[in-house]
N, C-alpha and C. Protein backbone atom coordinates (compact mmCIF):
# COMPACT_ATOMS: atom_id res chain seq x y z
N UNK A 1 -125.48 128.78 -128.22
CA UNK A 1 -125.58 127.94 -129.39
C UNK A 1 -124.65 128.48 -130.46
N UNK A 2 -123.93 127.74 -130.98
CA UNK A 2 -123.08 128.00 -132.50
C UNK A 2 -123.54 127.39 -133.66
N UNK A 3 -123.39 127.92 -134.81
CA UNK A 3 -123.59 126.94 -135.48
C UNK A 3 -122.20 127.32 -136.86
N UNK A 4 -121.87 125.68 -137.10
CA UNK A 4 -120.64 125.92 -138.03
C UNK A 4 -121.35 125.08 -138.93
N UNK A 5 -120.56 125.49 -140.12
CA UNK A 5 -120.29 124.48 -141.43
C UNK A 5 -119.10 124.43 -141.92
N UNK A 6 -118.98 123.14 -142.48
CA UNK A 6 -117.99 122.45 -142.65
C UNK A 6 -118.13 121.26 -143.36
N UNK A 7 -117.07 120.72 -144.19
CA UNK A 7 -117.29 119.70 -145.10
C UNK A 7 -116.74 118.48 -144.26
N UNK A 8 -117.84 118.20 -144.10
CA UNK A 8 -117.96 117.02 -143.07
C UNK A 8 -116.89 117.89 -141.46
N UNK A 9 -116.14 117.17 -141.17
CA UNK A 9 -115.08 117.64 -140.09
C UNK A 9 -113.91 118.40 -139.96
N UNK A 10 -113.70 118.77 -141.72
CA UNK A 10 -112.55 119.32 -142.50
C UNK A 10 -112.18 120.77 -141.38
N UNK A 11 -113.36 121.48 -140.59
CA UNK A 11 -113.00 122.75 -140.22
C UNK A 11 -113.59 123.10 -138.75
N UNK A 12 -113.40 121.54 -138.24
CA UNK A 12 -114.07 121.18 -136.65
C UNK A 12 -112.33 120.48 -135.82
N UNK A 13 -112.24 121.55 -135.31
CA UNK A 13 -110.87 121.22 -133.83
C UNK A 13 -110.94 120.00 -133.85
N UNK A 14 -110.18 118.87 -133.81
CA UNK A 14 -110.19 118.11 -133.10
C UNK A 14 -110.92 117.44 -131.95
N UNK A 15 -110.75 118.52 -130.62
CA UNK A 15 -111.13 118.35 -129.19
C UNK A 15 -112.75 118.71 -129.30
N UNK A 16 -113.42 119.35 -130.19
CA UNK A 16 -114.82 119.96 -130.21
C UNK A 16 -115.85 118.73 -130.30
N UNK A 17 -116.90 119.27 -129.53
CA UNK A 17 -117.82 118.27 -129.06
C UNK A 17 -119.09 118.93 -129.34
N UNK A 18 -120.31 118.03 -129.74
CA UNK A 18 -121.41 118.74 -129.85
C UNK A 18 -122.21 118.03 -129.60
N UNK A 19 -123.54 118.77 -129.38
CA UNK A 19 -124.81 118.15 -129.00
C UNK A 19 -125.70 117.50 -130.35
N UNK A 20 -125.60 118.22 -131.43
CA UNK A 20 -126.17 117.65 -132.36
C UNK A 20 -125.45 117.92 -133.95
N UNK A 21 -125.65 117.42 -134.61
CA UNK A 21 -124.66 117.21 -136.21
C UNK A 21 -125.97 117.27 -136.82
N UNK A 22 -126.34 117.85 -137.85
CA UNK A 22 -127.34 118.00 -139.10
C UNK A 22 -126.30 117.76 -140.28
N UNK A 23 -126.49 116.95 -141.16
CA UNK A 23 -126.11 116.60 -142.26
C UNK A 23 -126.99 116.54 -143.72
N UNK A 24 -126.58 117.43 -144.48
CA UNK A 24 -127.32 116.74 -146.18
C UNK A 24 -126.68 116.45 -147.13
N UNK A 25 -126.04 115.28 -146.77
CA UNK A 25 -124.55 114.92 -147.12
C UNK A 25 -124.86 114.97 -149.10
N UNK A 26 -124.08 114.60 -149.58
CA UNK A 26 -124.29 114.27 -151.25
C UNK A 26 -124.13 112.99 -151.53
N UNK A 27 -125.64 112.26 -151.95
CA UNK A 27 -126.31 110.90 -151.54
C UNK A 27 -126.41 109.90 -153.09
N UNK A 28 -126.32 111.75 -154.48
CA UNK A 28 -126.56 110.61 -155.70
C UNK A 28 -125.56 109.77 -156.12
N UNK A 29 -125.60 108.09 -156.42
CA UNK A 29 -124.51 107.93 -157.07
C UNK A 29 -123.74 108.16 -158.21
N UNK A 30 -122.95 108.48 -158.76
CA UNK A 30 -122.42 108.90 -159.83
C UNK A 30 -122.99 108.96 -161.48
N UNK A 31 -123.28 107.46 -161.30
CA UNK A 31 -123.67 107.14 -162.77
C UNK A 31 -125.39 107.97 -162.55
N UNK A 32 -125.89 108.36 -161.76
CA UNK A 32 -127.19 108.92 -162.11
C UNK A 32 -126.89 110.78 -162.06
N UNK A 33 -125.58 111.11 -161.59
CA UNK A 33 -125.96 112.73 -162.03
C UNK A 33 -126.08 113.00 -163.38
N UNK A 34 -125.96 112.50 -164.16
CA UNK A 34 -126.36 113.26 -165.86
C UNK A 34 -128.21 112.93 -165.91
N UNK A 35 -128.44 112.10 -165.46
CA UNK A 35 -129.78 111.53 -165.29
C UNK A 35 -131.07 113.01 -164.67
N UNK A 36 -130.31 113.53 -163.61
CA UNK A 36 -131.29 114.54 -162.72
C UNK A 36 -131.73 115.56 -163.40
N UNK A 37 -132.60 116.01 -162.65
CA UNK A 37 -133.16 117.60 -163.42
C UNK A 37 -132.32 118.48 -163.90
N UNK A 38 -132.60 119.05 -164.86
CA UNK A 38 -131.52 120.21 -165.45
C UNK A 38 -131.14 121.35 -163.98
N UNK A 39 -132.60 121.78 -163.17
CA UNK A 39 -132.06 122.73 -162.27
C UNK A 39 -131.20 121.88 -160.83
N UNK A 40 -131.34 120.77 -160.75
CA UNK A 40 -130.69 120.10 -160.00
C UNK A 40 -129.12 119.98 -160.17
N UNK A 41 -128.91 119.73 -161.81
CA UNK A 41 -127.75 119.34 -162.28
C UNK A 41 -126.67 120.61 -161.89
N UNK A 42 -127.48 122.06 -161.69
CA UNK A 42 -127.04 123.51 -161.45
C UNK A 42 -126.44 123.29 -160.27
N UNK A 43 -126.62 122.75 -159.28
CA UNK A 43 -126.08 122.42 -158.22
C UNK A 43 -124.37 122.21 -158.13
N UNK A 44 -123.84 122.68 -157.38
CA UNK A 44 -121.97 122.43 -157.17
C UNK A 44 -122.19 121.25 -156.94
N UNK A 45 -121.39 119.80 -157.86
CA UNK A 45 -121.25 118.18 -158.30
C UNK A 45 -120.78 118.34 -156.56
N UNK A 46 -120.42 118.69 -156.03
CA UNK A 46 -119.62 118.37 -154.59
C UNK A 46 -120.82 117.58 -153.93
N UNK A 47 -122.02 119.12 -153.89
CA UNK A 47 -123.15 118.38 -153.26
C UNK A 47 -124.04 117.51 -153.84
N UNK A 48 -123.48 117.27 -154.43
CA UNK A 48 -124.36 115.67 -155.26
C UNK A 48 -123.87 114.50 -155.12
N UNK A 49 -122.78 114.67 -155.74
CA UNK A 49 -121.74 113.48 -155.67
C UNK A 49 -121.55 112.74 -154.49
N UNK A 50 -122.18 111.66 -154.26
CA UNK A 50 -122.21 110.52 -153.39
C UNK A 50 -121.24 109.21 -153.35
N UNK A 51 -120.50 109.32 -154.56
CA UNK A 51 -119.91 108.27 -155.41
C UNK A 51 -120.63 107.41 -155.63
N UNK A 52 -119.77 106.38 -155.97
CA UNK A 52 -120.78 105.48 -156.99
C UNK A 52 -121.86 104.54 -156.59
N UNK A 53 -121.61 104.39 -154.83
CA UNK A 53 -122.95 103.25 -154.51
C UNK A 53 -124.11 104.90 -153.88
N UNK A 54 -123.28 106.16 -154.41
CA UNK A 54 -124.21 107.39 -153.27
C UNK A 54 -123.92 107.20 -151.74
N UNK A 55 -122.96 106.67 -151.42
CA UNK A 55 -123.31 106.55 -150.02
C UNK A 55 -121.76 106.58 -149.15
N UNK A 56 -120.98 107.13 -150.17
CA UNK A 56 -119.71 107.21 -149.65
C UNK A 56 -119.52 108.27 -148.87
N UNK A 57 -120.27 109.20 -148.90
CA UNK A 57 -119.88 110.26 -147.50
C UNK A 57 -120.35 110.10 -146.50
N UNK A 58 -121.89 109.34 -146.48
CA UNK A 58 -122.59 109.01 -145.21
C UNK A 58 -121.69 108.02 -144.80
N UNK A 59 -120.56 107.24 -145.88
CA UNK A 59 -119.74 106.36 -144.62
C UNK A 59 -119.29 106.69 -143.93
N UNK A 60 -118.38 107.89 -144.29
CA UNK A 60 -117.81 108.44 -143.50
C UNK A 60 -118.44 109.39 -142.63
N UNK A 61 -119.14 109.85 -142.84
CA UNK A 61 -120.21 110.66 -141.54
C UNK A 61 -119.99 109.64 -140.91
N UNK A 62 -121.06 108.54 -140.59
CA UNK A 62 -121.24 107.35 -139.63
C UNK A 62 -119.90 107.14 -139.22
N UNK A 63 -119.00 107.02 -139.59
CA UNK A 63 -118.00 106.53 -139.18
C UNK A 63 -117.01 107.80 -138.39
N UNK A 64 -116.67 108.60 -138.97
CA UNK A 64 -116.48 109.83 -137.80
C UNK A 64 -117.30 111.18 -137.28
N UNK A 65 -118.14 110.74 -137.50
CA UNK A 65 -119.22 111.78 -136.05
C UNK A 65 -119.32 111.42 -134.64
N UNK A 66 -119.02 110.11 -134.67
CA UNK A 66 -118.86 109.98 -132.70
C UNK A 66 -118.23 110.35 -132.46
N UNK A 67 -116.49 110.92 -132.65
CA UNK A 67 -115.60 111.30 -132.43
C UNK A 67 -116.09 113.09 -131.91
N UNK A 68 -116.74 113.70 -132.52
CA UNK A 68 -117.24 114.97 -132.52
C UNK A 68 -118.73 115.26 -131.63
N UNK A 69 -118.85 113.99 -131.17
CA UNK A 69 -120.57 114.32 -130.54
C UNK A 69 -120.31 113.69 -128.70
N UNK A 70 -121.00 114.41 -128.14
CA UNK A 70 -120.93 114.21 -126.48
C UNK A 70 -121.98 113.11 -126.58
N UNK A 71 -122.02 112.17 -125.17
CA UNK A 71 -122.25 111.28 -125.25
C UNK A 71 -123.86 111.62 -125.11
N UNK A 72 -124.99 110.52 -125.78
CA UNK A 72 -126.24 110.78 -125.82
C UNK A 72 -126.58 111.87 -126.97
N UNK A 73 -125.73 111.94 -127.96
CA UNK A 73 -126.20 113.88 -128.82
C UNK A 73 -126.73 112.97 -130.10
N UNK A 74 -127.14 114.00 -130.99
CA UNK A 74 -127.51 113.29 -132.41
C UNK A 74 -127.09 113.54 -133.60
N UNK A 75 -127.67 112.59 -134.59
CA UNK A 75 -126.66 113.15 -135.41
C UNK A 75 -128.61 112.57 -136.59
N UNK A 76 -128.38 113.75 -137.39
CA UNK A 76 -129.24 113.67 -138.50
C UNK A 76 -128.98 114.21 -139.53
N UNK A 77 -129.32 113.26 -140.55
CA UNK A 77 -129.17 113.61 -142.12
C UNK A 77 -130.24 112.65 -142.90
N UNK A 78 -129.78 113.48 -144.23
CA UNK A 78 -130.83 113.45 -145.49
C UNK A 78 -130.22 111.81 -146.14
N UNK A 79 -131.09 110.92 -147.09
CA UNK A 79 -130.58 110.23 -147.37
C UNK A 79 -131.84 110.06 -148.75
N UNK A 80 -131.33 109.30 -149.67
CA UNK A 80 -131.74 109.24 -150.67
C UNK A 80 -133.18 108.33 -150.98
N UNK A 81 -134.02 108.60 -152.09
CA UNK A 81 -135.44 107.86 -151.61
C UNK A 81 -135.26 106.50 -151.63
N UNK A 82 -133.87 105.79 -151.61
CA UNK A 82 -133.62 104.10 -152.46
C UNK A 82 -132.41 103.81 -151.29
N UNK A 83 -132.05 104.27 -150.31
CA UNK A 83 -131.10 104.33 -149.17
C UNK A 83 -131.45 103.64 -148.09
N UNK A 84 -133.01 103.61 -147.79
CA UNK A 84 -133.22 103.39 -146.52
C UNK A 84 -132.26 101.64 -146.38
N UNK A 85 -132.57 100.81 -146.63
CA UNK A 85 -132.25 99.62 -146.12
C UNK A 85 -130.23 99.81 -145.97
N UNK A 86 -129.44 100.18 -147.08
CA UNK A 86 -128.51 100.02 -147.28
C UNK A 86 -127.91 101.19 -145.99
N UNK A 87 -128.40 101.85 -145.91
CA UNK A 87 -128.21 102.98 -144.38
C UNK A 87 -128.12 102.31 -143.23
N UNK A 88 -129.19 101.50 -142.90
CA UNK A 88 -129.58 100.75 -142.13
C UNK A 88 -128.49 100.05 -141.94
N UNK A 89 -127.86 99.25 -143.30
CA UNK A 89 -126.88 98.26 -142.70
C UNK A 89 -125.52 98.98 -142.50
N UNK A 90 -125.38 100.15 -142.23
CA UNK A 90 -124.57 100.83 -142.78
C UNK A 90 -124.28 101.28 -141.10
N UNK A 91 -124.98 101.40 -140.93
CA UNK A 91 -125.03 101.91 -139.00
C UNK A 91 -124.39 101.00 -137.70
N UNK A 92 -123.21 101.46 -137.49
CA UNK A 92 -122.77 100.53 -136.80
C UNK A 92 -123.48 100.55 -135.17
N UNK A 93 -124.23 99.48 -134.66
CA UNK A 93 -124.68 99.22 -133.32
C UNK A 93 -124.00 99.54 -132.22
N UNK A 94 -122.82 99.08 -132.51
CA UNK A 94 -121.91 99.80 -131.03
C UNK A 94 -122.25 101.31 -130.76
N UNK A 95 -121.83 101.89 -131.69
CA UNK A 95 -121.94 103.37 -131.97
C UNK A 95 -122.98 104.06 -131.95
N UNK A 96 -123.77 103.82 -132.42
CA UNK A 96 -125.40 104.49 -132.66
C UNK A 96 -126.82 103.47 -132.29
N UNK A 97 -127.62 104.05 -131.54
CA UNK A 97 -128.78 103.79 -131.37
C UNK A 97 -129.76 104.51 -132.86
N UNK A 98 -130.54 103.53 -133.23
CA UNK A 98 -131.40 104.34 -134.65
C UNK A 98 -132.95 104.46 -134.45
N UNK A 99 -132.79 106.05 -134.14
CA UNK A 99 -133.97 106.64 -133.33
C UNK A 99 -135.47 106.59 -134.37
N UNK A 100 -135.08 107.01 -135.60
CA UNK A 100 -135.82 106.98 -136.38
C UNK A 100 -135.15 107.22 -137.63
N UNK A 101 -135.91 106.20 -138.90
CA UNK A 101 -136.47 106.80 -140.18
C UNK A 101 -137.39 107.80 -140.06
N UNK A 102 -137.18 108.90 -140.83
CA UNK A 102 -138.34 110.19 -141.24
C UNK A 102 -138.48 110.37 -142.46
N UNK A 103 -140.19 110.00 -142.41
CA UNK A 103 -140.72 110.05 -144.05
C UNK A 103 -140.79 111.11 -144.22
N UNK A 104 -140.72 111.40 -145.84
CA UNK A 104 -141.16 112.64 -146.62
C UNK A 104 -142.25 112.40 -146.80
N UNK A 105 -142.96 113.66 -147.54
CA UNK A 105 -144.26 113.53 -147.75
C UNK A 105 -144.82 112.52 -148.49
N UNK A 106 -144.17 111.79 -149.48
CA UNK A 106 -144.85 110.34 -149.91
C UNK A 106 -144.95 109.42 -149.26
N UNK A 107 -144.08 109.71 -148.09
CA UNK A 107 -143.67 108.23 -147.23
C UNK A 107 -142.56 107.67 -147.38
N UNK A 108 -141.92 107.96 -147.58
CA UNK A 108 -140.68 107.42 -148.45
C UNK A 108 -139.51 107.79 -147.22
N UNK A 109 -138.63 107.00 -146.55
CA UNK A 109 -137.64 107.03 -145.45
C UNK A 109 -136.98 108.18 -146.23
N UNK A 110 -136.56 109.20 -145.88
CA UNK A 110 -135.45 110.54 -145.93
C UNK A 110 -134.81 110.69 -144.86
N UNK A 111 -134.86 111.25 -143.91
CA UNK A 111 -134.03 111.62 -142.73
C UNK A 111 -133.89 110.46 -141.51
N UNK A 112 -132.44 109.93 -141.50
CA UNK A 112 -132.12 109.61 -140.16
C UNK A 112 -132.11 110.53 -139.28
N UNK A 113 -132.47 109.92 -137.79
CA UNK A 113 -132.50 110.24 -137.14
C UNK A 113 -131.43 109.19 -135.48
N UNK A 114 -130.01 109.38 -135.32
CA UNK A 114 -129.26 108.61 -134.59
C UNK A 114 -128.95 108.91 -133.29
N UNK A 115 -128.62 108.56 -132.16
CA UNK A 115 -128.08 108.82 -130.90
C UNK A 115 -126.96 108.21 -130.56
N UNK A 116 -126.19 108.80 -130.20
CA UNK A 116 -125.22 107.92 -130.23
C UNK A 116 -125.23 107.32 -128.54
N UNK A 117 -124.76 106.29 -128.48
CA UNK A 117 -124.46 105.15 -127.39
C UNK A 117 -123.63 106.21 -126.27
N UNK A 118 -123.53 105.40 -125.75
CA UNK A 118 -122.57 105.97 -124.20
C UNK A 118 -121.47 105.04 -124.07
């Protein structure tokens, strides 16, 4: 087992393949980081910053993680408590099977859970 990090694919070979991708991508949209908790706001803007609909890195996750995952592997990440539906449409069918929404403790959709197709 390895485990790397990397901003998004920025420091993943090309040819490298994996069984599973964990993601907690940065989900707020823009106009709400002055809005968050003061110890939140402490946070490096990188990992916050979602741009402005929040959901501009999970595009690109979704959109190049098959490239990096063997066929049948997964791919999971964090998503915001107001995301679930717009995620949803956000998931392309060819590409991914959508294994699950995972509630947080209120109930509230947080973590995808994807497989990718064959």
């Amino acid at each position: 087992m390895r485990l790397t990090e990397s901003d998004l694919f920025t420091a993943i070979a090309p040819d490298e393949r994996f069984d599973l991708i964990v993601s907690n991508p940065p989900y707020i949209p823009s106009g709400e980081l002055s809005m968050l908790q003061r110890e939140v706001r402490s946070e490096p803007q990188a990992a916050l910053d979602g741009g402005p609909d929040g959901l501009a890195v999970i595009r690109r996750l979704l959109r190049d993680s098959p490239d990096f995952l063997i066929e049948r592997a997964y791919l999971v990440f964090e998503i915001g408590f107001d995301q679930n539906d717009d995620v949803q449409r956000l998931i392309d069918q060819t590409s991914w099977e959508l294994r699950e929404m995972r509630p947080d403790l209120q109930g509230i959709a947080r973590t995808v859970v994807l497989r990718k197709r064959t």
